[in-house]
PDB file of N, CA and C in Angstrom:
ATOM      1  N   UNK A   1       3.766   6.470 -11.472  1.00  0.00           N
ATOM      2  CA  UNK A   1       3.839   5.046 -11.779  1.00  0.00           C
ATOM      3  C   UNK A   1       2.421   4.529 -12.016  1.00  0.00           C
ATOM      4  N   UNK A   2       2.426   3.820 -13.006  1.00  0.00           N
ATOM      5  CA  UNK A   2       1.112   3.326 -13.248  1.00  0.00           C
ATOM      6  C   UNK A   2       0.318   2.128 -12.369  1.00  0.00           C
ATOM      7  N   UNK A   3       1.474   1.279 -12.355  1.00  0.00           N
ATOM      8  CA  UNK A   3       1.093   0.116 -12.053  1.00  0.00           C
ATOM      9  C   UNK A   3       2.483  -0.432 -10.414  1.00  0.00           C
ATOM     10  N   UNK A   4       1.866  -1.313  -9.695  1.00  0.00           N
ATOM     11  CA  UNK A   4       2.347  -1.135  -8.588  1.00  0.00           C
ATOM     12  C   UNK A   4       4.002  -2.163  -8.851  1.00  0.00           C
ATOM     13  N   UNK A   5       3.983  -2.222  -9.626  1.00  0.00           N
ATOM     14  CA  UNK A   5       5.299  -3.254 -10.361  1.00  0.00           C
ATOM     15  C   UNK A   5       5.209  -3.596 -11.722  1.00  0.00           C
ATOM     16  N   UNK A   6       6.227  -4.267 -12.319  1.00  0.00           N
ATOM     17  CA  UNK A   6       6.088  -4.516 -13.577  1.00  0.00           C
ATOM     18  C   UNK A   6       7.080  -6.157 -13.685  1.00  0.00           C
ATOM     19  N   UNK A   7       6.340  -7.030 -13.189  1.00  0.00           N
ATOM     20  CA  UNK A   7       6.832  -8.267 -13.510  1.00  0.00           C
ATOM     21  C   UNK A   7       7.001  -9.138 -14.458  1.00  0.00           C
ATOM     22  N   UNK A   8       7.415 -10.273 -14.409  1.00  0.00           N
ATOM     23  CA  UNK A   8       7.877 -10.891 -15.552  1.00  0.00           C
ATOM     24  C   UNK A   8       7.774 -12.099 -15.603  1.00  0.00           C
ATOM     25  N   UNK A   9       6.497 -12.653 -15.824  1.00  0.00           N
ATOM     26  CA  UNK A   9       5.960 -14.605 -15.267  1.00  0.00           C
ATOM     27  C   UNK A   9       5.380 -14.389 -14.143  1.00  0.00           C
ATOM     28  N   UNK A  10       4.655 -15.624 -14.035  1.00  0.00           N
ATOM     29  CA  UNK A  10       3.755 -15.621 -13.131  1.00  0.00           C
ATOM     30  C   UNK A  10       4.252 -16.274 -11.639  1.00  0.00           C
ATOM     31  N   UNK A  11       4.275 -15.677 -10.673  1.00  0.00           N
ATOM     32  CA  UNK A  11       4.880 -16.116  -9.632  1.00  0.00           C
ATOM     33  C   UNK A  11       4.347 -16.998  -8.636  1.00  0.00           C
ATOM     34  N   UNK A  12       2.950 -17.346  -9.182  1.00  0.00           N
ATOM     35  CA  UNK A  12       1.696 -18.105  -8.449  1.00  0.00           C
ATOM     36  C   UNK A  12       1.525 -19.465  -8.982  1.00  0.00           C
ATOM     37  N   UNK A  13       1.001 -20.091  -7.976  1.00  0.00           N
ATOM     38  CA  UNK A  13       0.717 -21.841  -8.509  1.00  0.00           C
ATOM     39  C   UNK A  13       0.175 -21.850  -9.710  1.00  0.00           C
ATOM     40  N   UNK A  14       0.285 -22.876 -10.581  1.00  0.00           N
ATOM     41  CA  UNK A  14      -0.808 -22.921 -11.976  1.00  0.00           C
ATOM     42  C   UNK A  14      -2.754 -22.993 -11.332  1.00  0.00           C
ATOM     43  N   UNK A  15      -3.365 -22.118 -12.320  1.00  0.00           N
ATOM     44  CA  UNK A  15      -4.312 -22.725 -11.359  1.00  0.00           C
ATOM     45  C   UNK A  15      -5.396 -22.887 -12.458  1.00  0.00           C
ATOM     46  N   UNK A  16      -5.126 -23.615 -13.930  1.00  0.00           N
ATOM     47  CA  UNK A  16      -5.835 -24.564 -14.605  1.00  0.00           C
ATOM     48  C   UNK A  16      -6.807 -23.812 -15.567  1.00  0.00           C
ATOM     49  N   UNK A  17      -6.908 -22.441 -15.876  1.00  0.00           N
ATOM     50  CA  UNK A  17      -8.145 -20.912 -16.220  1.00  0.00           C
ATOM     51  C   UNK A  17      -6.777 -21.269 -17.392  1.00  0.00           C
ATOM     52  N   UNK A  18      -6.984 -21.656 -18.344  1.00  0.00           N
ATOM     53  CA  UNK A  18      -5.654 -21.143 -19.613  1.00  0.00           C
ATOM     54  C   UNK A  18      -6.692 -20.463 -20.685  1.00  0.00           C
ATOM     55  N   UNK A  19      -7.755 -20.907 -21.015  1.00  0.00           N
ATOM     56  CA  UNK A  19      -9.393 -19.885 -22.117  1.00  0.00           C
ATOM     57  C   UNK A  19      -9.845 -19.298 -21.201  1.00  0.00           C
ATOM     58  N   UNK A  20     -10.650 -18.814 -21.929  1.00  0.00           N
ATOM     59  CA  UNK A  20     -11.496 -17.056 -22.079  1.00  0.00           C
ATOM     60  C   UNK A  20     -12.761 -17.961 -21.195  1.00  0.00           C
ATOM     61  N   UNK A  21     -13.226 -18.705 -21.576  1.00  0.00           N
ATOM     62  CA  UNK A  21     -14.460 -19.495 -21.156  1.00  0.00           C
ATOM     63  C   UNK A  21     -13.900 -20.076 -19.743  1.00  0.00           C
ATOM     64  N   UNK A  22     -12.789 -20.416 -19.593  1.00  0.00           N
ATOM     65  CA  UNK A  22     -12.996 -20.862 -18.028  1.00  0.00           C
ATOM     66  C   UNK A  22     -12.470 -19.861 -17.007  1.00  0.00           C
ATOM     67  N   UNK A  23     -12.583 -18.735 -17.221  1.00  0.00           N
ATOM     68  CA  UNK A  23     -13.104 -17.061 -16.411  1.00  0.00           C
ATOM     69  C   UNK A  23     -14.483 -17.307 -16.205  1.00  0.00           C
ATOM     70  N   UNK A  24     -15.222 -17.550 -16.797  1.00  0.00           N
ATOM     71  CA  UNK A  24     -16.751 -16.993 -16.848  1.00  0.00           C
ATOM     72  C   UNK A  24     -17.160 -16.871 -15.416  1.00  0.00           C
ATOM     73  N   UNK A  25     -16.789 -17.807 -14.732  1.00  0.00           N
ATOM     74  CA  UNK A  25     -17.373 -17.725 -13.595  1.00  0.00           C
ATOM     75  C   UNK A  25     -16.788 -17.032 -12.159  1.00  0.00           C
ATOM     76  N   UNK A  26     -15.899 -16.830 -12.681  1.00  0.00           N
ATOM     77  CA  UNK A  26     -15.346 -15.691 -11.723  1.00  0.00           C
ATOM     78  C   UNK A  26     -15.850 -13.987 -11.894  1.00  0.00           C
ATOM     79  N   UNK A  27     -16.705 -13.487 -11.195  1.00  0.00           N
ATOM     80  CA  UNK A  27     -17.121 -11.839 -11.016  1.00  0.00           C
ATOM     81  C   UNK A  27     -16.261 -11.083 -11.426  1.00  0.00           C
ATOM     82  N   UNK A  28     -16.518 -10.505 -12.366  1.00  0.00           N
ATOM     83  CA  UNK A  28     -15.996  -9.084 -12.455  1.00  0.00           C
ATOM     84  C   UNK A  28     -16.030  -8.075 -11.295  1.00  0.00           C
ATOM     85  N   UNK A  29     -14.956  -7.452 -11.378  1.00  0.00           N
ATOM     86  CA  UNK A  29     -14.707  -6.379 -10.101  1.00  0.00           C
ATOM     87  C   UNK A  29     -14.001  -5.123 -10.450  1.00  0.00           C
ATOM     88  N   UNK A  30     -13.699  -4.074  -9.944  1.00  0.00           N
ATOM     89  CA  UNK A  30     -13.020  -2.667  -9.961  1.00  0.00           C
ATOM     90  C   UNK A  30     -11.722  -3.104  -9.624  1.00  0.00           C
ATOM     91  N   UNK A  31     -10.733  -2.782  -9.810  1.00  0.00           N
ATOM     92  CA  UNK A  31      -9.244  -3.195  -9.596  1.00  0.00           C
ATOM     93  C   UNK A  31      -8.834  -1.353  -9.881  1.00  0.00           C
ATOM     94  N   UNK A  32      -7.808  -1.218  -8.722  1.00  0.00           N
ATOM     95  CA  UNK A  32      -6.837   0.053  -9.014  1.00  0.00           C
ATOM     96  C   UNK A  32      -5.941  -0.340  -9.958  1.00  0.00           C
ATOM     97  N   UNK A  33      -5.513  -0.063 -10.617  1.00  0.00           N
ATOM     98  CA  UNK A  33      -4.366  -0.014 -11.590  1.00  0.00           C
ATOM     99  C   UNK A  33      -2.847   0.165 -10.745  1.00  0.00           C
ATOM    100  N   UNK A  34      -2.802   1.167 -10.285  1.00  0.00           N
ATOM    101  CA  UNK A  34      -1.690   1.359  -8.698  1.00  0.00           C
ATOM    102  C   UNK A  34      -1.740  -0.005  -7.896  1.00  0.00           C
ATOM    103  N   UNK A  35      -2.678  -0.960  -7.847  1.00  0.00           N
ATOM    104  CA  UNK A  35      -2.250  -2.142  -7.156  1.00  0.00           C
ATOM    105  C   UNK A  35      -2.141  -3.678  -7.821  1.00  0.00           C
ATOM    106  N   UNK A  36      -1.920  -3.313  -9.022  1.00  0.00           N
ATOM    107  CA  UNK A  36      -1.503  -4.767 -10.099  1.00  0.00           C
ATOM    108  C   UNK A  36      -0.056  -4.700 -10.227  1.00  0.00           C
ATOM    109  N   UNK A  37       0.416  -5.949 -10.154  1.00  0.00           N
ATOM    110  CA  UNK A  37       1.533  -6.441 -10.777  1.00  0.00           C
ATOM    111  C   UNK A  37       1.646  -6.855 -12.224  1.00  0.00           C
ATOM    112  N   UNK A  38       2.322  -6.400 -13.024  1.00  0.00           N
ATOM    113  CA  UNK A  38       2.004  -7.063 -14.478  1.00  0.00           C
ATOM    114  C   UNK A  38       3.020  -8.263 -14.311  1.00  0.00           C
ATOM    115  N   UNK A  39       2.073  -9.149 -15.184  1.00  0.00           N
ATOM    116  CA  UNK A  39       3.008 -10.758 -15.621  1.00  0.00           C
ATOM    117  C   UNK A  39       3.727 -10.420 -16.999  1.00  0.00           C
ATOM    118  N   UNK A  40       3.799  -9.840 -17.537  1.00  0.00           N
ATOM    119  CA  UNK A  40       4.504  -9.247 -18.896  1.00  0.00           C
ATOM    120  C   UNK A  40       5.486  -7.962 -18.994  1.00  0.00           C
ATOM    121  N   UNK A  41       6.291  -7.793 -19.254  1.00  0.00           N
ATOM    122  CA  UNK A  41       6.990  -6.684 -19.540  1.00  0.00           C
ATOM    123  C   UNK A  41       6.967  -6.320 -20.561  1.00  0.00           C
ATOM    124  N   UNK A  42       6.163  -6.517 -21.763  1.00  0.00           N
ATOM    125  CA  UNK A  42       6.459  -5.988 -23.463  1.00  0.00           C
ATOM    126  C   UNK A  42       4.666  -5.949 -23.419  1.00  0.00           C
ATOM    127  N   UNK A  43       4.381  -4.666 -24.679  1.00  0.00           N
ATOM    128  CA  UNK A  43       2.727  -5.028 -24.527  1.00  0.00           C
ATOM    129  C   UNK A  43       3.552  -5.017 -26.833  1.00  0.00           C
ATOM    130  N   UNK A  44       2.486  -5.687 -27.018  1.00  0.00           N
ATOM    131  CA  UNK A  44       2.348  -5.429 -28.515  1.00  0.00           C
ATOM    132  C   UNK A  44       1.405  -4.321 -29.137  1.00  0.00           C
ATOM    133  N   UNK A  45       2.532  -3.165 -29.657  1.00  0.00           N
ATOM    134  CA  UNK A  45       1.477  -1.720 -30.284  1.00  0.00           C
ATOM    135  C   UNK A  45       0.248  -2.158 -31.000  1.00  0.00           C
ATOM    136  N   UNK A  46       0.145  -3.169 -31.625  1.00  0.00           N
ATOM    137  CA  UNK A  46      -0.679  -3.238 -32.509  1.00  0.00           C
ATOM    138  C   UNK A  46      -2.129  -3.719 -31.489  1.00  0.00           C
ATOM    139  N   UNK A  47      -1.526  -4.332 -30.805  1.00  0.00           N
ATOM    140  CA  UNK A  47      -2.855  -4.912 -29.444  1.00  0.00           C
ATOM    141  C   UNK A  47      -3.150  -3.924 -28.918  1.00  0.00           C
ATOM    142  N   UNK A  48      -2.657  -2.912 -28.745  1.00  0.00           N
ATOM    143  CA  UNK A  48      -2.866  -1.480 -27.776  1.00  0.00           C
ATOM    144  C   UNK A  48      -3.597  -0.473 -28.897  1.00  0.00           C
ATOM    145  N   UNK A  49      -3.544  -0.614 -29.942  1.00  0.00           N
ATOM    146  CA  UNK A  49      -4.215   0.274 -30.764  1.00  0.00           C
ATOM    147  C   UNK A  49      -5.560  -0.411 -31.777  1.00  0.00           C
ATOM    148  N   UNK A  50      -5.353  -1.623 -31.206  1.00  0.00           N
ATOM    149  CA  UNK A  50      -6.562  -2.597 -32.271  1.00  0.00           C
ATOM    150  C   UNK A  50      -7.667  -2.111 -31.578  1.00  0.00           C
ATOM    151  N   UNK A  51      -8.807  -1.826 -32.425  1.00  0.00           N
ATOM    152  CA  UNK A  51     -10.522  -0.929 -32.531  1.00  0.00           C
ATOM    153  C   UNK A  51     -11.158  -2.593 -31.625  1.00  0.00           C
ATOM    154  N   UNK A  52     -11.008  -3.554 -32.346  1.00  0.00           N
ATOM    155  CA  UNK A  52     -11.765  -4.680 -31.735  1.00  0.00           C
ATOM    156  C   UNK A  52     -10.778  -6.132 -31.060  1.00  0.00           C
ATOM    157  N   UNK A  53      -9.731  -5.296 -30.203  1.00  0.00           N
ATOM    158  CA  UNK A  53      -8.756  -5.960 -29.195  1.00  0.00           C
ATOM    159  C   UNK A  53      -9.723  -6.900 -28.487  1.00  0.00           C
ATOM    160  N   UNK A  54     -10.653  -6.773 -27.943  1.00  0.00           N
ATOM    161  CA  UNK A  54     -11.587  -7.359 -26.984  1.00  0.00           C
ATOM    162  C   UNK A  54     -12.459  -8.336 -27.554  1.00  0.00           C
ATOM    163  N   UNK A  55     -12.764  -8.035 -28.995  1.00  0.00           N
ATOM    164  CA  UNK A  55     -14.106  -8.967 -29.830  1.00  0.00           C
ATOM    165  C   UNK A  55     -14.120 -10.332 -29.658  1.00  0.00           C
ATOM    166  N   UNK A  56     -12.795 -10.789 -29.882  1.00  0.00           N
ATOM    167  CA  UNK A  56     -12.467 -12.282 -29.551  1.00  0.00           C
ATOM    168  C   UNK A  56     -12.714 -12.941 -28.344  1.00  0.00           C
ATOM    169  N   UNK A  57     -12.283 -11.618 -27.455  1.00  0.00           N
ATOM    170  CA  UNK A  57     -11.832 -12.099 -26.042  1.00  0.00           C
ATOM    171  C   UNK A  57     -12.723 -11.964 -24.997  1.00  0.00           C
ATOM    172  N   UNK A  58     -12.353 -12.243 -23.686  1.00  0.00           N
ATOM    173  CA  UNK A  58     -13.045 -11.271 -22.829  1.00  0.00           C
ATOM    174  C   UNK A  58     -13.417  -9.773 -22.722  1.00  0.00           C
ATOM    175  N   UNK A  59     -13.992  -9.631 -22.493  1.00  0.00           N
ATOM    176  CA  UNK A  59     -14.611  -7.733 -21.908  1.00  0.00           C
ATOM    177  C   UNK A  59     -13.409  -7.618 -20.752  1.00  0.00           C
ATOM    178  N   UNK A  60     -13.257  -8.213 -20.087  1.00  0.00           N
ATOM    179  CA  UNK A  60     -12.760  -8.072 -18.596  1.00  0.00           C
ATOM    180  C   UNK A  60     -11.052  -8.231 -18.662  1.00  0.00           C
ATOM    181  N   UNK A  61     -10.241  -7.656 -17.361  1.00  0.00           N
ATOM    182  CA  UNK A  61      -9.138  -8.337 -17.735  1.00  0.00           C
ATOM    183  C   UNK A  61      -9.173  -9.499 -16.403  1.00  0.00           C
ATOM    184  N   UNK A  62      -8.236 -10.514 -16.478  1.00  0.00           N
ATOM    185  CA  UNK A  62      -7.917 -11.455 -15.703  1.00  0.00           C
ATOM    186  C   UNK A  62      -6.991 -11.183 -14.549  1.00  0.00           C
ATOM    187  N   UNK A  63      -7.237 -11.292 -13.487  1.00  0.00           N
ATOM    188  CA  UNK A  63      -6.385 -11.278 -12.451  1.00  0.00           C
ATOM    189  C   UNK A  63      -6.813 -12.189 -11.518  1.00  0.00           C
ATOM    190  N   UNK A  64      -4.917 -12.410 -10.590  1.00  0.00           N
ATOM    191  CA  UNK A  64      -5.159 -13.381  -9.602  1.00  0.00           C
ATOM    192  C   UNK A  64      -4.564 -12.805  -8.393  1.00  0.00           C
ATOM    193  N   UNK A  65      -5.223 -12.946  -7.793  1.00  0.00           N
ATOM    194  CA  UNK A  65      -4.854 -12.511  -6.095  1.00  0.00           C
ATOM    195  C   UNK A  65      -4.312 -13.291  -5.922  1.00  0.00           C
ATOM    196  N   UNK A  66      -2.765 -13.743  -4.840  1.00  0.00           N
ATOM    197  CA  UNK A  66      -1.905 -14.510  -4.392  1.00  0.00           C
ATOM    198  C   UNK A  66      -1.176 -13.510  -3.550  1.00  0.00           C
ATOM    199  N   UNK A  67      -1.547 -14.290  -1.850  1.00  0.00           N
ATOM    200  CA  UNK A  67      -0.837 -13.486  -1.074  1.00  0.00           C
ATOM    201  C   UNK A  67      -0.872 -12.612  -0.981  1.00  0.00           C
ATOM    202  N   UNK A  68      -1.763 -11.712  -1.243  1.00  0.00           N
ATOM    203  CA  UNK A  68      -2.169 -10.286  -1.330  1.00  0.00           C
ATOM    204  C   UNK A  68      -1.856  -9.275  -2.099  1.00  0.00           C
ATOM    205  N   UNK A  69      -1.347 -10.154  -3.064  1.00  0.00           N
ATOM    206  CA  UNK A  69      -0.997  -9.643  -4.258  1.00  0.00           C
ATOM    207  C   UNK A  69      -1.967  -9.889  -5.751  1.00  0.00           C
ATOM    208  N   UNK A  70      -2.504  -8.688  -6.145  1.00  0.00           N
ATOM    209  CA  UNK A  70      -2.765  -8.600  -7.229  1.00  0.00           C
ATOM    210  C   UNK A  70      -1.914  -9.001  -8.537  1.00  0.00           C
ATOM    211  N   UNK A  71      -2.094  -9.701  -9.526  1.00  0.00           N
ATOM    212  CA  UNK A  71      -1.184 -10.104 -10.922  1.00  0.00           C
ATOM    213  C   UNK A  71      -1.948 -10.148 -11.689  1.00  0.00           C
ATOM    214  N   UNK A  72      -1.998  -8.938 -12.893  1.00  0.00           N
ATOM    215  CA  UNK A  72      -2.555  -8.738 -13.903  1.00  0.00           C
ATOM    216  C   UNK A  72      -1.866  -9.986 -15.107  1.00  0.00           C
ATOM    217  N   UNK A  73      -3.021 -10.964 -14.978  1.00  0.00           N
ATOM    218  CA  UNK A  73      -2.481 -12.413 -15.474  1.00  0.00           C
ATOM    219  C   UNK A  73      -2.903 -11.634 -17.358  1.00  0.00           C
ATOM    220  N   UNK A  74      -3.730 -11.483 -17.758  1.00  0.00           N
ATOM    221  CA  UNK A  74      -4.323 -11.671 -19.136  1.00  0.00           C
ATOM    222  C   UNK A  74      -5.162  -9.921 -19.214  1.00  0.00           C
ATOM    223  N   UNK A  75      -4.544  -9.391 -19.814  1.00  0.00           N
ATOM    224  CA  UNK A  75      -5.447  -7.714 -19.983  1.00  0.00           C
ATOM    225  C   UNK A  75      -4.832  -6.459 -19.925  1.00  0.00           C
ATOM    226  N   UNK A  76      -3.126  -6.623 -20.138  1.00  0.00           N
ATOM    227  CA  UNK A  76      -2.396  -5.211 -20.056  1.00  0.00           C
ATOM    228  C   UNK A  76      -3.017  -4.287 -21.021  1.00  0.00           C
ATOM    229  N   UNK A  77      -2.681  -4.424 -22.697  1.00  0.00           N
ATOM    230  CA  UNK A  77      -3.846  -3.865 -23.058  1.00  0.00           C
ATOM    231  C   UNK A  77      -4.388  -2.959 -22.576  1.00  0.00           C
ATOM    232  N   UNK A  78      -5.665  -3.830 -22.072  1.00  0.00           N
ATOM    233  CA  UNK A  78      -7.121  -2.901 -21.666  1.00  0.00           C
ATOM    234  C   UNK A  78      -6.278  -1.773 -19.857  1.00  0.00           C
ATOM    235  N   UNK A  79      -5.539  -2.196 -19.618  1.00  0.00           N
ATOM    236  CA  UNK A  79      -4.467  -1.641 -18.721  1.00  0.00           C
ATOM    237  C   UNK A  79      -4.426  -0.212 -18.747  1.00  0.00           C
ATOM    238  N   UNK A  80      -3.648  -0.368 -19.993  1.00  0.00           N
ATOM    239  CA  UNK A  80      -2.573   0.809 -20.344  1.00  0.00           C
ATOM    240  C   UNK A  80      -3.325   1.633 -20.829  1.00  0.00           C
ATOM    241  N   UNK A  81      -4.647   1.154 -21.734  1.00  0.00           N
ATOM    242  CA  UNK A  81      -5.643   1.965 -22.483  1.00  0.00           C
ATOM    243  C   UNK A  81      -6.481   3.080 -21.176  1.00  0.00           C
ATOM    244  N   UNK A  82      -6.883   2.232 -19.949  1.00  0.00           N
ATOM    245  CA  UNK A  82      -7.375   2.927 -19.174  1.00  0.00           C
ATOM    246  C   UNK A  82      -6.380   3.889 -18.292  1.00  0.00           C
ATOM    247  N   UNK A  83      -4.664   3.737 -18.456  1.00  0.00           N
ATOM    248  CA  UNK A  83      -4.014   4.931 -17.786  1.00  0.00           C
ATOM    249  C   UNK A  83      -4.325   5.847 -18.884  1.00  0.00           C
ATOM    250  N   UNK A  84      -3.868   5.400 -20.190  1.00  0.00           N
ATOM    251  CA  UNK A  84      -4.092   6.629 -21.000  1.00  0.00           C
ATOM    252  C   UNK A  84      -5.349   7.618 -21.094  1.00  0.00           C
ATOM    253  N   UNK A  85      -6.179   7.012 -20.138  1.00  0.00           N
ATOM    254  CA  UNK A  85      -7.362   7.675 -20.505  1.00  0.00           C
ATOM    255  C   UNK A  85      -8.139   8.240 -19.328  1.00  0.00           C
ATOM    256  N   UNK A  86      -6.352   8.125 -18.342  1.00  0.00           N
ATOM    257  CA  UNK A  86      -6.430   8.683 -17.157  1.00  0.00           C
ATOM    258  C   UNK A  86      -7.626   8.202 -15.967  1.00  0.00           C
ATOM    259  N   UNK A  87      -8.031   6.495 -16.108  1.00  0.00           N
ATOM    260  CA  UNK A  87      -9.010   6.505 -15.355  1.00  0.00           C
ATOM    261  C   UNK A  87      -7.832   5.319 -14.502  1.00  0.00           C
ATOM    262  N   UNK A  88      -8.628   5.519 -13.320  1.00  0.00           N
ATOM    263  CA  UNK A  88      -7.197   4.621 -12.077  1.00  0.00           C
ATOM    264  C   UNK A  88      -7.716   3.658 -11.956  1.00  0.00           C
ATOM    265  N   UNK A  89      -8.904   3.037 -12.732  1.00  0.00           N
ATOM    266  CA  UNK A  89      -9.384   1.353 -12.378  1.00  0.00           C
ATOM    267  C   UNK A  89      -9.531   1.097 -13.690  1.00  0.00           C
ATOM    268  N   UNK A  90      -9.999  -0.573 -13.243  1.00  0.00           N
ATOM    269  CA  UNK A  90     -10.233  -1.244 -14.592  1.00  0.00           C
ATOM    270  C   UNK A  90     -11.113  -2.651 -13.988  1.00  0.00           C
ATOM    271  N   UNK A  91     -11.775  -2.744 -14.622  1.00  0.00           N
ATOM    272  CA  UNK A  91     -12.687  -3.648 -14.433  1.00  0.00           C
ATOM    273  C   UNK A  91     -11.969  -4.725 -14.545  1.00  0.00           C
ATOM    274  N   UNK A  92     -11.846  -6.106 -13.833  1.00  0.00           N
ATOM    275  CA  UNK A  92     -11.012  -8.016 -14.225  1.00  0.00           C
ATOM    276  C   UNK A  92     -11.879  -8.471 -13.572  1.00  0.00           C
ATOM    277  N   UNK A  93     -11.523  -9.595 -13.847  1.00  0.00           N
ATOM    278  CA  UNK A  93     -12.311 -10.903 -13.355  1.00  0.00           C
ATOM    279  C   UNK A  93     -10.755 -11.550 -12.397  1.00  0.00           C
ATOM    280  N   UNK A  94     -11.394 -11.420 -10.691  1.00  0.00           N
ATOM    281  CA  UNK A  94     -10.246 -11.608  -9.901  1.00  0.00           C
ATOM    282  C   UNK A  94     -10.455 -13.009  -9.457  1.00  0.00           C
ATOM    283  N   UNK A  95      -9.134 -14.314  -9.746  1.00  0.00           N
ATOM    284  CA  UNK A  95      -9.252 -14.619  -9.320  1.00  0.00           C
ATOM    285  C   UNK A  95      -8.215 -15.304  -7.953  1.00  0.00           C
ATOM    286  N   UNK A  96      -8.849 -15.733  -6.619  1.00  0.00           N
ATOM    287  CA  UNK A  96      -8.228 -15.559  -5.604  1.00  0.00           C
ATOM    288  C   UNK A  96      -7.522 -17.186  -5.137  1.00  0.00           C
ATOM    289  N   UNK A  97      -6.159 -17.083  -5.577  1.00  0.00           N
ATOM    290  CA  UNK A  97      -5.771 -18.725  -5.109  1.00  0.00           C
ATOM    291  C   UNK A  97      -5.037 -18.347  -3.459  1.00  0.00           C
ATOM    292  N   UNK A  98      -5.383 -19.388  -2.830  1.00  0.00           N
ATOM    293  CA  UNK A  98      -5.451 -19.544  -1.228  1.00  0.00           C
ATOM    294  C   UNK A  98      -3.940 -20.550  -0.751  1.00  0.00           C
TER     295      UNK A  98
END
């Protein structure tokens, strides 16, 4: 199993981060892949195979801690690219609602 679930919406308060720019200030960190929840169940092939998926976007993927739960909010993608490439982390920008 790749990922520690595979969910469907976000099960956490809104917490106001909807652009790329209002991450910035949350740290990038190492995340296991084995301990994310995905907020999506469908990835789009063409996003999973695009050369410059990231150019637009963040480098990082987005996550929110809730309850001790990891939720891969914004970055399956860069996800799935790093099982395929057999590495068990991935760099996000975590952030932690209380």
């Amino acid at each position: 199993m790749i990922f520690k679930a595979v969910g469907d919406g976000r099960p956490y308060p809104e917490h106001g981060r909807s652009r790329t720019r209002d991450w910035v200030d949350v740290p990038p960190r190492q995340v296991r892949l084995d301990e994310l929840v995905t907020t999506k169940r469908t990835l789009d092939l063409d996003t999973l195979l695009a050369e410059d998926s990231t150019f637009y976007g963040d480098l990082f993927a987005h996550v929110v801690e809730y309850e001790g739960t990891l939720y891969l909010e914004d970055g399956l993608h860069r996800a799935v690219r790093a099982a395929l490439q057999q590495r068990p982390v991935l760099h996000a920008r975590v952030l932690i609602i209380r």
